[in-house]
Protein backbone atom coordinates (compact mmCIF):
# COMPACT_ATOMS: atom_id res chain seq x y z
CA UNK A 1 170.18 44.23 99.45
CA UNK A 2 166.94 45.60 101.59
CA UNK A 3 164.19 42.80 100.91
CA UNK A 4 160.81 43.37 101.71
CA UNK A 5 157.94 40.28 101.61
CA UNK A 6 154.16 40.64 101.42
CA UNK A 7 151.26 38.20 100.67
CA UNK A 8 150.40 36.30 103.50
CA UNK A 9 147.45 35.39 105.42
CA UNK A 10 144.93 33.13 106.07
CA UNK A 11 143.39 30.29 104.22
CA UNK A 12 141.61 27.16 103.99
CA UNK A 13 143.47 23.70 102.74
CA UNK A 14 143.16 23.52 98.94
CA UNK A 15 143.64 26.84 98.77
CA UNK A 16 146.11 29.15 96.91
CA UNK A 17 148.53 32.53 97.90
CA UNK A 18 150.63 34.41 95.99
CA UNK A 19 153.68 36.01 98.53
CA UNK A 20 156.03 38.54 96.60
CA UNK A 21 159.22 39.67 98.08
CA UNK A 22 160.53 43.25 96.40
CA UNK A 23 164.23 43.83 96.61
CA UNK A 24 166.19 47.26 95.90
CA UNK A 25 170.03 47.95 96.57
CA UNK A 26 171.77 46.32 93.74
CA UNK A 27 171.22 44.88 90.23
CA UNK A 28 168.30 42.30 91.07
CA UNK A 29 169.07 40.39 87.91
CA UNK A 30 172.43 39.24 89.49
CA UNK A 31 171.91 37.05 92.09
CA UNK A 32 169.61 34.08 93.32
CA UNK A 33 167.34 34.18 95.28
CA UNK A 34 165.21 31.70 97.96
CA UNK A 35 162.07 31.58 99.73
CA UNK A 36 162.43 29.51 103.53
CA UNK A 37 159.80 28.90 106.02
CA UNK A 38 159.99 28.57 109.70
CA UNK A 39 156.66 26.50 111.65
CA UNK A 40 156.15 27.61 114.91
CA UNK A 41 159.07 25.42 117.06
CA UNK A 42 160.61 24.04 114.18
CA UNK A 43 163.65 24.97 112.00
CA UNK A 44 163.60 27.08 109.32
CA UNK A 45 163.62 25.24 106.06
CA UNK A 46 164.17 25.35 102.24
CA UNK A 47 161.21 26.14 100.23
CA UNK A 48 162.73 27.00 96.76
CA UNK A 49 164.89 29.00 95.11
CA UNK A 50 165.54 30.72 91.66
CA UNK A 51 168.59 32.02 89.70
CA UNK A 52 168.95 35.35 88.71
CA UNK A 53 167.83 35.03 85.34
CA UNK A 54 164.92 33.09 86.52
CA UNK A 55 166.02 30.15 84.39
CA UNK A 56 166.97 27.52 86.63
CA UNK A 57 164.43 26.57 89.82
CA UNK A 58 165.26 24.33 92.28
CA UNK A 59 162.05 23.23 95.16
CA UNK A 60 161.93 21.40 98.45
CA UNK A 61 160.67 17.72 98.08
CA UNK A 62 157.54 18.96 100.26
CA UNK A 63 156.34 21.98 97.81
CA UNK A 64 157.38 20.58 94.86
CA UNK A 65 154.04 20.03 92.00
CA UNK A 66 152.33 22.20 94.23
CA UNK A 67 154.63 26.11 94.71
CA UNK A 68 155.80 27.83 92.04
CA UNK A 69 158.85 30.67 92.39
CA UNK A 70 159.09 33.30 89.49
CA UNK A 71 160.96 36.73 89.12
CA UNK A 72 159.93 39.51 87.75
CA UNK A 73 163.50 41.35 86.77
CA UNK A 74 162.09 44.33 85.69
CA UNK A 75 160.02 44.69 88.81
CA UNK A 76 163.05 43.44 90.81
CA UNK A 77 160.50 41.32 92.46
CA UNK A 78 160.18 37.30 93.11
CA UNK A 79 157.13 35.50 93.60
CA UNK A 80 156.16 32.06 95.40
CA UNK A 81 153.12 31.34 93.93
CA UNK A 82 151.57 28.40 96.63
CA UNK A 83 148.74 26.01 95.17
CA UNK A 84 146.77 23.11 96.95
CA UNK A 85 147.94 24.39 100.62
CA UNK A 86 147.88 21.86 103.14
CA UNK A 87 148.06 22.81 107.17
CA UNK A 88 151.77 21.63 107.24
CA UNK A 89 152.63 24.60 105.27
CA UNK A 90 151.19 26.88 108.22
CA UNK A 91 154.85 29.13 109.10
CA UNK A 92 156.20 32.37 108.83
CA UNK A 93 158.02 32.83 104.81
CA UNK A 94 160.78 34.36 104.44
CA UNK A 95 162.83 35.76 101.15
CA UNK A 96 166.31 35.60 101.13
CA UNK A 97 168.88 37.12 98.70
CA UNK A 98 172.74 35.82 96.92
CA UNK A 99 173.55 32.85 98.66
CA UNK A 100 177.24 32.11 98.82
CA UNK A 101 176.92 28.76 98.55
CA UNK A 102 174.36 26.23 98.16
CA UNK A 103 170.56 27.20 97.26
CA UNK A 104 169.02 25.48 100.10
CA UNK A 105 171.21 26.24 103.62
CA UNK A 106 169.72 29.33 104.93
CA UNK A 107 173.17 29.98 106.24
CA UNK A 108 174.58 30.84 102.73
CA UNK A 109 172.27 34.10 102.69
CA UNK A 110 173.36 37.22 104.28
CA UNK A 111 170.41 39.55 103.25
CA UNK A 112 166.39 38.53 104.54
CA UNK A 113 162.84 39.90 104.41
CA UNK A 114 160.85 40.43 107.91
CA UNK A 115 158.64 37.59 106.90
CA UNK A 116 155.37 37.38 106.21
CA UNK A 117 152.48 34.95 108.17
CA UNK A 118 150.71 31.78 105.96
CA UNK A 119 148.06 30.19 108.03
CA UNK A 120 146.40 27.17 106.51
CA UNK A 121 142.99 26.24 108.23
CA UNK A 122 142.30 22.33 107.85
């Protein structure tokens, strides 16, 4: 699966993104997939993650009320819609695809987008 992620960029606390991540290589409508974040010197973490039907969601405590992750099968595209951004959310997104095992450990994914930049300006 070749992922590629667009969408970031820069904005002000309160404010609102939309990153997409378009995958090609195999039936997109098969597998799960995730959207993790890496802050500059920390791990990468969890953000949230989707099945393939789009059906079942599952969200980091931190995101959760406030990022939304979609799929558009059709499109073979998933979004991360991201509301009320706060500066903590400042890091470097990236979309992952099939985990073969939990949702959340970014070791269960084999195939990643480049990631794309979201600065958040207090």
């Amino acid at each position: 699966v070749q992922l590629q992620a667009s969408g970031g960029g820069f904005v002000q606390a309160g404010g609102r993104l939309r990153l997409s991540c378009a995958a090609s290589g195999r039936t997109f409508s098969s597998y799960v997939m995730g959207w993790f974040r890496q802050a500059p010197g920390k791990r990468r973490e969890f953000v949230a993650a989707i099945s393939g039907s789009g059906i079942s969601t599952y969200y980091a405590d931190s995101v959760k009320g406030r990022f939304t992750i979609s799929r558009d099968n059709a499109k073979s595209t998933v979004y991360l819609q991201m509301n009320s951004l706060k500066p903590e959310d400042t890091a470097v997104y990236s979309c992952a695809a099939d985990p073969q095992g939990a949702w959340y450990v970014a070791d269960e994914y084999d195939s990643w987008g480049q990631g794309t930049l979201v600065t958040v300006s207090s």
